[in-house]
Every structure is written in structure tokens, then in C-alpha cells.
Protein backbone atom coordinates (compact mmCIF):
# COMPACT_ATOMS: atom_id res chain seq x y z
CA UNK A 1 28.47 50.73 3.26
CA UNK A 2 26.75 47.93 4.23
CA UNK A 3 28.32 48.47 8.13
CA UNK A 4 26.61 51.83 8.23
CA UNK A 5 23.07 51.72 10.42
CA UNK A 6 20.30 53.19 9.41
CA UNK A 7 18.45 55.80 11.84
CA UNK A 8 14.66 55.77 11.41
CA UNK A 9 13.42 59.12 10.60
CA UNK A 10 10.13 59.63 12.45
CA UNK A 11 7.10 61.24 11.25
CA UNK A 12 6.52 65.13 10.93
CA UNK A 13 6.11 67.30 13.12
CA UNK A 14 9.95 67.73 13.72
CA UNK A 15 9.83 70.72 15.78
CA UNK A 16 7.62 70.49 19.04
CA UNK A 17 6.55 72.48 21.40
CA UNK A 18 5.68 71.90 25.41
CA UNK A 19 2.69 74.15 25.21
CA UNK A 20 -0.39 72.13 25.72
CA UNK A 21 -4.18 72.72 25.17
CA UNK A 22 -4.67 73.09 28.90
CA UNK A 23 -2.13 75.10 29.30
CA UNK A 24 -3.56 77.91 27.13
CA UNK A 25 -7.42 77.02 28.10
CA UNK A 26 -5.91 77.95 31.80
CA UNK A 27 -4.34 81.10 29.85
CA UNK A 28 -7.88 81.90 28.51
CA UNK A 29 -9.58 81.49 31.79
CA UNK A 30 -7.18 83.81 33.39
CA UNK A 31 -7.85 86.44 30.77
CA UNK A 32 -11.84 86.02 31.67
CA UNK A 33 -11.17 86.56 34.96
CA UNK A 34 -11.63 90.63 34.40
CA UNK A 35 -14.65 90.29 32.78
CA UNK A 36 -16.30 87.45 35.21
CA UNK A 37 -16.01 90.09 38.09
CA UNK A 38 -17.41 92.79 36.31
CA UNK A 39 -20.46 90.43 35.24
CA UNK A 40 -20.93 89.91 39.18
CA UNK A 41 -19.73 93.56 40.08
CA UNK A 42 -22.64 95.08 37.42
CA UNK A 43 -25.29 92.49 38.13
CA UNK A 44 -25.27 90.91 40.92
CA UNK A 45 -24.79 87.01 42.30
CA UNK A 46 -27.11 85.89 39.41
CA UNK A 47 -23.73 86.48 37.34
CA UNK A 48 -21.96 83.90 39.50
CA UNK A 49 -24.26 81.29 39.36
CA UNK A 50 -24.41 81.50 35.43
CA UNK A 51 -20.62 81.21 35.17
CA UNK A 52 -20.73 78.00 37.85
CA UNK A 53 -24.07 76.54 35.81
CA UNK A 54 -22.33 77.49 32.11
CA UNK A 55 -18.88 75.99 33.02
CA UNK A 56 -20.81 73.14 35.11
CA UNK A 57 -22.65 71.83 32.45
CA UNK A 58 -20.47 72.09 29.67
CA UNK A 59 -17.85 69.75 31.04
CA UNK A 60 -20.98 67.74 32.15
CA UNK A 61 -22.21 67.19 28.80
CA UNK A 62 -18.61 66.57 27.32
CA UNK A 63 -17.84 64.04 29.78
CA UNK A 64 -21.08 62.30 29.55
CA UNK A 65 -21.02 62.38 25.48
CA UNK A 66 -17.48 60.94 25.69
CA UNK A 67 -19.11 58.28 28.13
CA UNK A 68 -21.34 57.18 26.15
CA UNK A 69 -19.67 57.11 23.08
CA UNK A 70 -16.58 54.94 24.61
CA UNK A 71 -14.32 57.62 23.87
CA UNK A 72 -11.51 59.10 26.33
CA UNK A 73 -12.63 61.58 28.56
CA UNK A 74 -10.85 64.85 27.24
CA UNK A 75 -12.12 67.68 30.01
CA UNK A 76 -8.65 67.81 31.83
CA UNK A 77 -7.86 70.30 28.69
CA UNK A 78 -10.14 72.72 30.11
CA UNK A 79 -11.94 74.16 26.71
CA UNK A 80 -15.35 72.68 27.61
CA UNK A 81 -14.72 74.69 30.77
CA UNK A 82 -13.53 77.58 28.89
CA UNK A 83 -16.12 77.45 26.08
CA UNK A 84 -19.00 76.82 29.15
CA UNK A 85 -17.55 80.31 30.29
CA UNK A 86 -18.29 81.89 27.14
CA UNK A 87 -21.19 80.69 27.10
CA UNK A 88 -21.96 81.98 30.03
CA UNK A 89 -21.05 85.17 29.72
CA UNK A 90 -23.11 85.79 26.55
CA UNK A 91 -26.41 86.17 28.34
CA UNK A 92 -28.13 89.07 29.58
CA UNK A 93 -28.65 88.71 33.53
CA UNK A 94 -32.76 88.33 32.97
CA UNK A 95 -32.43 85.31 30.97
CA UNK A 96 -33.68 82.22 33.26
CA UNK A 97 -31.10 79.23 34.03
CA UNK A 98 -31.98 76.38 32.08
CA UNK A 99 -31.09 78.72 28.95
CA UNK A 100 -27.21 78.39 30.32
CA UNK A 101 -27.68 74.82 30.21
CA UNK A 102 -28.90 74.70 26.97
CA UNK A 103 -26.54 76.84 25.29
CA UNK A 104 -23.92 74.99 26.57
CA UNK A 105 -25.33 71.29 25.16
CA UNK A 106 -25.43 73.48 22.04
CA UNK A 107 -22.10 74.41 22.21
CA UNK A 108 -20.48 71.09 23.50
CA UNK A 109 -22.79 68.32 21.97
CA UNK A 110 -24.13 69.65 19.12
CA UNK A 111 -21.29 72.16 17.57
CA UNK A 112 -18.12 70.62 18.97
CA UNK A 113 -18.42 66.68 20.06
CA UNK A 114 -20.88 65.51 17.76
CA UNK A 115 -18.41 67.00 14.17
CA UNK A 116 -15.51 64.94 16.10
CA UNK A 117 -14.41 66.70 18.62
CA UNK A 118 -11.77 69.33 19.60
CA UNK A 119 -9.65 70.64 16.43
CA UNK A 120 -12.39 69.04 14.51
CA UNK A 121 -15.07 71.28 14.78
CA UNK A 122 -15.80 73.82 12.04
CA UNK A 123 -18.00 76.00 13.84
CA UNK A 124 -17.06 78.03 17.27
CA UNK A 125 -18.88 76.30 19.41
CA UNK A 126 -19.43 79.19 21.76
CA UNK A 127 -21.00 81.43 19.01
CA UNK A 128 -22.61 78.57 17.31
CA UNK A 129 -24.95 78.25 20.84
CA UNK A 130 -24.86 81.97 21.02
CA UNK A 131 -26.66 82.32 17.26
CA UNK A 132 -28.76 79.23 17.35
CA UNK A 133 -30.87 80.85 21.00
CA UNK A 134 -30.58 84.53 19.59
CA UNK A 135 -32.22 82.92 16.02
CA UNK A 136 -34.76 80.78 17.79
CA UNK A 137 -35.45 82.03 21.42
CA UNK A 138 -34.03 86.02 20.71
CA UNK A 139 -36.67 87.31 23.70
CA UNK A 140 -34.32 85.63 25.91
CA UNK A 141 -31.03 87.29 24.52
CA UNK A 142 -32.60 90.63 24.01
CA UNK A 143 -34.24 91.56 27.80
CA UNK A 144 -31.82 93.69 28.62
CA UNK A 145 -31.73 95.62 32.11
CA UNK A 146 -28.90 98.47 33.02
CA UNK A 147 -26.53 97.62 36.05
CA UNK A 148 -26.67 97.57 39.45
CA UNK A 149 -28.08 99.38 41.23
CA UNK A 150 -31.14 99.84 39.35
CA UNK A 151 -31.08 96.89 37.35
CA UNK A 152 -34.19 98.60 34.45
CA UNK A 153 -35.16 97.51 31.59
CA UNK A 154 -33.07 99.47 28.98
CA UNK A 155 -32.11 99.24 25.43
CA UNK A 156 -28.23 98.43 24.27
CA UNK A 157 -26.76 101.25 21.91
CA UNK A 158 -27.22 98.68 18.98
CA UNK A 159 -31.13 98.87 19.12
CA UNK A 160 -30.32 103.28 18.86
CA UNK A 161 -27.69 103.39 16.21
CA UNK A 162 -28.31 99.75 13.96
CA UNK A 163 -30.25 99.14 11.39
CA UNK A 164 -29.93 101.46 8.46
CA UNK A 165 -28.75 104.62 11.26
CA UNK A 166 -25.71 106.71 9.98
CA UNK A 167 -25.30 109.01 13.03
CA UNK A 168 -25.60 108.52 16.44
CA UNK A 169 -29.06 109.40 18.24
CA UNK A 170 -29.24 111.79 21.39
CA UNK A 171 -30.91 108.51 23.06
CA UNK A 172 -27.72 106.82 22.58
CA UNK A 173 -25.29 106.44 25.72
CA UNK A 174 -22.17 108.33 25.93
CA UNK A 175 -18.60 106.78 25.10
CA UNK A 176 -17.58 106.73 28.87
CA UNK A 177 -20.85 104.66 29.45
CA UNK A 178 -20.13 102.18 27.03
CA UNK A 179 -16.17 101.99 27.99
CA UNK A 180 -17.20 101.71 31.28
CA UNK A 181 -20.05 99.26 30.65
CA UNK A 182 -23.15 101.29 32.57
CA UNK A 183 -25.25 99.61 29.69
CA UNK A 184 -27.42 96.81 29.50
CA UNK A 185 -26.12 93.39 27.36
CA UNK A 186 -24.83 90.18 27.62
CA UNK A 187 -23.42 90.38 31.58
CA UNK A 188 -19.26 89.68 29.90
CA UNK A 189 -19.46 92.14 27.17
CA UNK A 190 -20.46 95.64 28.23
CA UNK A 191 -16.76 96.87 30.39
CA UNK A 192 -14.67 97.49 27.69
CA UNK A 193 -11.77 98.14 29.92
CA UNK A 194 -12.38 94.78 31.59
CA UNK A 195 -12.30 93.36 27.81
CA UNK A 196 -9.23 94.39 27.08
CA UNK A 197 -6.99 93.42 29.97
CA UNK A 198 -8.06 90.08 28.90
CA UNK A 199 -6.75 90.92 25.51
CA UNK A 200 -3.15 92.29 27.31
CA UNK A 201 -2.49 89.33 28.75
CA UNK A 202 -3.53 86.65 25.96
CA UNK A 203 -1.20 88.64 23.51
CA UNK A 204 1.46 88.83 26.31
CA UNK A 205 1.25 85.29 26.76
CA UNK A 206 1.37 84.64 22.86
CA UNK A 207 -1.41 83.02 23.46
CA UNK A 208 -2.80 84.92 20.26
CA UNK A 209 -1.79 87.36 17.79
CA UNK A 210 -3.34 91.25 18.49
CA UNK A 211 -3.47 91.31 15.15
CA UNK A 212 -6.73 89.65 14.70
CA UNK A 213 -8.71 91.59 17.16
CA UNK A 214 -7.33 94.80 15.55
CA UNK A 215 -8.19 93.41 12.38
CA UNK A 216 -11.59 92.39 13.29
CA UNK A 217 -12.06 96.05 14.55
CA UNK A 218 -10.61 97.64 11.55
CA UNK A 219 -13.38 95.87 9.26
CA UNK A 220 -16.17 97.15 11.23
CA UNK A 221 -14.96 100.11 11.63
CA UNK A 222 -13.80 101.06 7.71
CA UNK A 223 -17.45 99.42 7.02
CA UNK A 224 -19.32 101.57 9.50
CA UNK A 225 -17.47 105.10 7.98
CA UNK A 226 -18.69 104.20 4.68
CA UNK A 227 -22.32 103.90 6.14
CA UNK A 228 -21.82 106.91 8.23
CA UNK A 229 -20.35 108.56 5.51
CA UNK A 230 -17.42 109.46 6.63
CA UNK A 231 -18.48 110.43 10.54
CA UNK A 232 -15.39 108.85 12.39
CA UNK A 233 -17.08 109.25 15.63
CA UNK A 234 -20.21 107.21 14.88
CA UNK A 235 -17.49 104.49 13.46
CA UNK A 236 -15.66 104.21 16.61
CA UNK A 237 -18.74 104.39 18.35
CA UNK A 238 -19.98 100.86 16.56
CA UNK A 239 -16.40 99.38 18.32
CA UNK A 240 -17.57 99.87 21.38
CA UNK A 241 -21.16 98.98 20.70
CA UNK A 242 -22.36 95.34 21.31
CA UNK A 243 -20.41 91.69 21.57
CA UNK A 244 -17.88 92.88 19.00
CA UNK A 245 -14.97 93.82 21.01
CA UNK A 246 -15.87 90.71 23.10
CA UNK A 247 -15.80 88.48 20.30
CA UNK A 248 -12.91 89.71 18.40
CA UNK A 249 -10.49 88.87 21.78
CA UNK A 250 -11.91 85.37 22.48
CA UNK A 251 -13.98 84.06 19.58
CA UNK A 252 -12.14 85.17 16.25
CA UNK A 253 -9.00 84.19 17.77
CA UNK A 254 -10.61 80.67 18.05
CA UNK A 255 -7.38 78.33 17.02
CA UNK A 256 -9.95 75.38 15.61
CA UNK A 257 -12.66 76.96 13.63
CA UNK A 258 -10.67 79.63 11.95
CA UNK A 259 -7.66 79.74 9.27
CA UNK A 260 -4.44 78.04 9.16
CA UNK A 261 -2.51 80.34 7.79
CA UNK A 262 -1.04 83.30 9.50
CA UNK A 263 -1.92 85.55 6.94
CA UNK A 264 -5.36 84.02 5.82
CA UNK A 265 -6.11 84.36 9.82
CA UNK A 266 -5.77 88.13 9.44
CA UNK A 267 -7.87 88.42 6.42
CA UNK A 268 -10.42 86.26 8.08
CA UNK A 269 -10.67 88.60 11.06
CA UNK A 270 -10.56 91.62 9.00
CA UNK A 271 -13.66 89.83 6.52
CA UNK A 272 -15.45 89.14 9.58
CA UNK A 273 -15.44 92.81 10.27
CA UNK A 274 -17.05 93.86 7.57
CA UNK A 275 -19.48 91.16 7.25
CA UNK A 276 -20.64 92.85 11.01
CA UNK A 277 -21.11 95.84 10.21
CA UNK A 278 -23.07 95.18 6.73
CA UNK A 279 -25.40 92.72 8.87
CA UNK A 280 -25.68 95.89 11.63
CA UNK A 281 -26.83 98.00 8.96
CA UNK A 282 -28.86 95.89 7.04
CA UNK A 283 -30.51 93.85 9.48
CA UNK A 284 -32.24 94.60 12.57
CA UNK A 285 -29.74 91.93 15.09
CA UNK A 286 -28.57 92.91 18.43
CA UNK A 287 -25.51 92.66 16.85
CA UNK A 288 -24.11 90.56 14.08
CA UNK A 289 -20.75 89.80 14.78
CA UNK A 290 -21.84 86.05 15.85
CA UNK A 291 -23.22 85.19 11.81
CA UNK A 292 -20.28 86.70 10.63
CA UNK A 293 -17.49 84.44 12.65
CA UNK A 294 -19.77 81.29 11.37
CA UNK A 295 -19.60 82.49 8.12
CA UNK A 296 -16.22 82.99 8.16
CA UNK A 297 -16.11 79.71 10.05
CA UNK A 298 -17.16 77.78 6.47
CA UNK A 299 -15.17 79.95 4.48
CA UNK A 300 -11.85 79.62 6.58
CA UNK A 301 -10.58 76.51 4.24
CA UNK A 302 -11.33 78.68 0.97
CA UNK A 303 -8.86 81.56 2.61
CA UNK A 304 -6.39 79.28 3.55
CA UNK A 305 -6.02 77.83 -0.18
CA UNK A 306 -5.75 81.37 -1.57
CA UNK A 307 -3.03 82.73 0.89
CA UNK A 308 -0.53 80.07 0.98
CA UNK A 309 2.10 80.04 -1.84
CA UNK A 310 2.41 77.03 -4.34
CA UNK A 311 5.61 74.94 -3.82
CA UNK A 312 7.31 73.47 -6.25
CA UNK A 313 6.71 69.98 -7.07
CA UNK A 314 2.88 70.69 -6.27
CA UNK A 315 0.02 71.71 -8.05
CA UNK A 316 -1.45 73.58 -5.66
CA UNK A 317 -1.14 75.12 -2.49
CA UNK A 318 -3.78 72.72 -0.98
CA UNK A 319 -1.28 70.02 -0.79
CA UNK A 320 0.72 71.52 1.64
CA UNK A 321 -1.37 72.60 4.25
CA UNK A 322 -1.23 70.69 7.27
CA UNK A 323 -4.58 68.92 8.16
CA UNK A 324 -7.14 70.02 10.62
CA UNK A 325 -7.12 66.80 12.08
């Protein structure tokens, strides 16, 4: 016995993967790229110059933060750039530049360097800045104007058929308008179609699960048949209406701010959902579906705990979650 060596076993994880965070920003940023050209295709070069300005300054401001605070510089992982893109994209085309800018110290300072950093940030950064400027500065995230070429002020299908509304208004656009995104909004999330090639190719690079999104979209739209009692069309109608479809591809999904737990993940999405369409109905938002994710954001630790199963030896299922840092 005593000729036998010993092997040091080396700390968990055992299994690893090559995947890296860059590698999966890049996968992101390809799936935006349908979306980014409809922004500019609908309206106009002011669309480019937000995406340059949003995905600019956001690895700016992580860079300099990182500076400053002797830390090593982390933008060659690409999710400041990705999460300037978002940011970006959130923005109707009337709102003026420096709002970009701002929304994207928001994001990267404020909701994702300042709690520690990437995979230590509860909040989606993105839809943190997103809330915060519709909360406190909502004229600029509510002057909407309808595509090129005409590029008039108009009102998104939210403002017709939110806000205690169970059927949908003869004002309201019609279903190929709003799949075909010849509506006013935030310049990345009126094409639909454009939406969801993004969402083909994230789930065909198992980059995330289609089961969130569908999940996410399921919520609002069981929700929105109980307050439309039972009118399937006005349901369906709320899918296509506002940042939801947006948000459920590229902001639920969010692998930091959201569950651990495959299954608490889909309950999550499905809770957020709901939450969407009871603040669309109660409230008069342009939307709702960005309080929602950061309220699910805070609860995603209490969904975790009550989806994974005890073990034995342990006393609860708390002690064998992996950490989120």
C-alpha cells in the first residue's frame, strides 16, 4: 500500500466544455443581425448610428470602469457589445443620441459592473436601462413615428388595445402590419419575422432553449384570454404587440440574471408572462414585459430553491445548487 501514489483529484467542475462567453455573445450578435437591418431598412441611417453609438459606448464605459477600478479588461467577451446592441435597439428612432449613451452607462455601470460584474449581476442589464429611461424620461421612449417612408407620428397597438381593453379596436393595425413591422416602436422590435430568425438560429446553435420564449409567450397569452374573455384573436394579437416577442428571444433567455435550473428557467419565463400581461391590463405602460423580467430577475433564486430536488445527505435543496459566482 504504501508504494501506491496518490493522484490529486482537482476541483469540480469535472466535465468542461470549449464553449466560451464570446463565443455565444458572437452567436447573439449574429442572431441581431436580422433585426439591425430592419431597424435601418424601416427608419433610416439614424438606426445605424444608434447601433454604432449603443455598442460604442457600452464597451467604452466597461473598459473605462474596469480601468479605473484596476480590474482586467473583460470586453474581448463581447456582452458589453452585445448588451450596447440591445440597448440600442430599444429606442424609438425620434429619441435624441445622448439617450443611447445613457442607457448604455445604465446598463454597463450601473446594472452590470458596479453588482460585480458579468455572472454577477442580478438584474438584465439591458432591461434594467430600458425601465429606468421609460420610468423617468418615458417622453423619450414613447414618440413613436411609423416607417419609412413617411416616418409620422403614430401610436403602437399597445396604446389601442392596453390598459383595461378586452377586444381589439378598429384603430388598431392589422396582424400583417404588426408581423411585418409597418408600426411605430422601439426601431429592433416591430418585424416580427426579423425577430424570429434570430430566435432560429440561437436555438439551432443551442445557444438557448425555445422553450423559454414559448413559455414567455404562453403566459401572456393564457393571461390575455382570461382578460379578453376567451377572444383567442385579441390574445394572439397581444404576442405580436410591443417588446414582448423581442424580449422573450434575447432578454428572458438572459443566462446571468435568470434561474439555474432548467426547469425553474421555464417557470420563470412562463411567470414573466403573466406578470406582462396583468401589468398591460392594469397599467397604462407601453408595454410591461421589461418590470416583469426584473421582477422575475429578484425572484429567480426563490424558483431555483423550489424546483430542484433535495439530495440525500442535505437538508435542503439550496445546498446543492451551484453558485452564481
Amino acid at each position: 500500500m504504501d508504494n501506491i501514489k496518490s493522484e490529486k483529484i482537482k476541483n469540480a467542475p469535472f466535465f468542461r466544455t470549449k464553449t466560451k462567453t464570446a463565443n455565444i455573445m458572437i452567436d447573439v450578435l449574429i442572431a441581431l443581425i436580422p433585426v439591425s437591418i430592419m431597424a435601418i431598412v424601416n427608419f433610416g441611417f439614424t438606426s445605424l448610428l444608434f447601433i454604432a453609438l449603443g455598442m460604442g459606448s457600452a464597451v467604452l464605459f466597461e473598459y473605462g470602469f474596469q480601468k479605473l477600478t484596476n480590474q482586467k479588461s473583460t470586453i474581448n467577451d463581447l456582452s458589453a457589445a452585445v448588451t450596447g446592441l440591445l440597448v440600442a435597439l430599444s429606442y424609438p428612432v425620434t429619441a435624441p443620441l445622448w439617450i443611447i449613451i445613457f442607457g448604455s452607462f445604465l446598463a454597463i455601470v450601473v446594472a452590470k459592473q458596479l453588482p460585480g460584474g458579468l455572472g454577477k449581476n442580478p438584474l438584465n442589464p439591458a432591461v434594467f436601462s430600458r425601465v429606468f429611461i421609460k420610468i423617468t424620461l418615458t417622453p423619450f421612449m414613447t414618440n413613436w413615428v411609423s416607417p419609412l417612408p413617411d416616418m409620422t407620428s403614430t401610436a403602437t397597438p399597445l396604446s389601442i388595445i392596453g390598459f383595461g381593453q378586452s377586444s381589439i379596436s378598429g384603430l388598431a393595425p392589422n396582424i400583417q402590419d404588426l408581423f411585418l413591422g409597418n408600426i411605430g416602436g422601439g426601431i429592433g422590435e416591430t418585424v416580427k419575422w426579423a425577430i424570429l430568425l434570430g430566435f432560429a438560429y440561437l436555438v439551432y446553435k443551442r445557444v438557448i432553449s425555445g422553450f423559454m420564449p414559448i413559455a414567455t409567450l404562453s403566459g401572456l397569452f393564457m393571461t390575455m384570454l382570461l382578460f379578453g374573455k376567451s377572444d383567442y384573436y385579441f390574445a394572439f394579437y397581444h404576442l405580436l404587440s410591443g417588446t414582448v416577442l423581442f424580449a422573450s428571444v434575447f432578454m428572458v433567455t438572459d443566462y446571468t440574471s435568470g434561474p439555474l435550473n432548467p426547469r425553474a428557467r421555464i417557470y420563470y419565463a412562463f411567470s414573466i408572462g403573466v406578470l406582462t400581461g396583468i401589468l398591460r391590463y392594469t397599467f397604462p405602460l407601453p408595454g410591461g414585459v421589461g418590470i416583469a423580467i426584473l421582477a422575475m430577475n429578484l425572484l429567480a433564486p426563490i424558483f431555483d430553491t423550489f424546483t430542484t430536488p433535495k439530495v440525500f445527505g442535505h437538508k435542503s435543496s439550496s445546498n446543492i445548487l451551484p453558485s452564481r459566482k
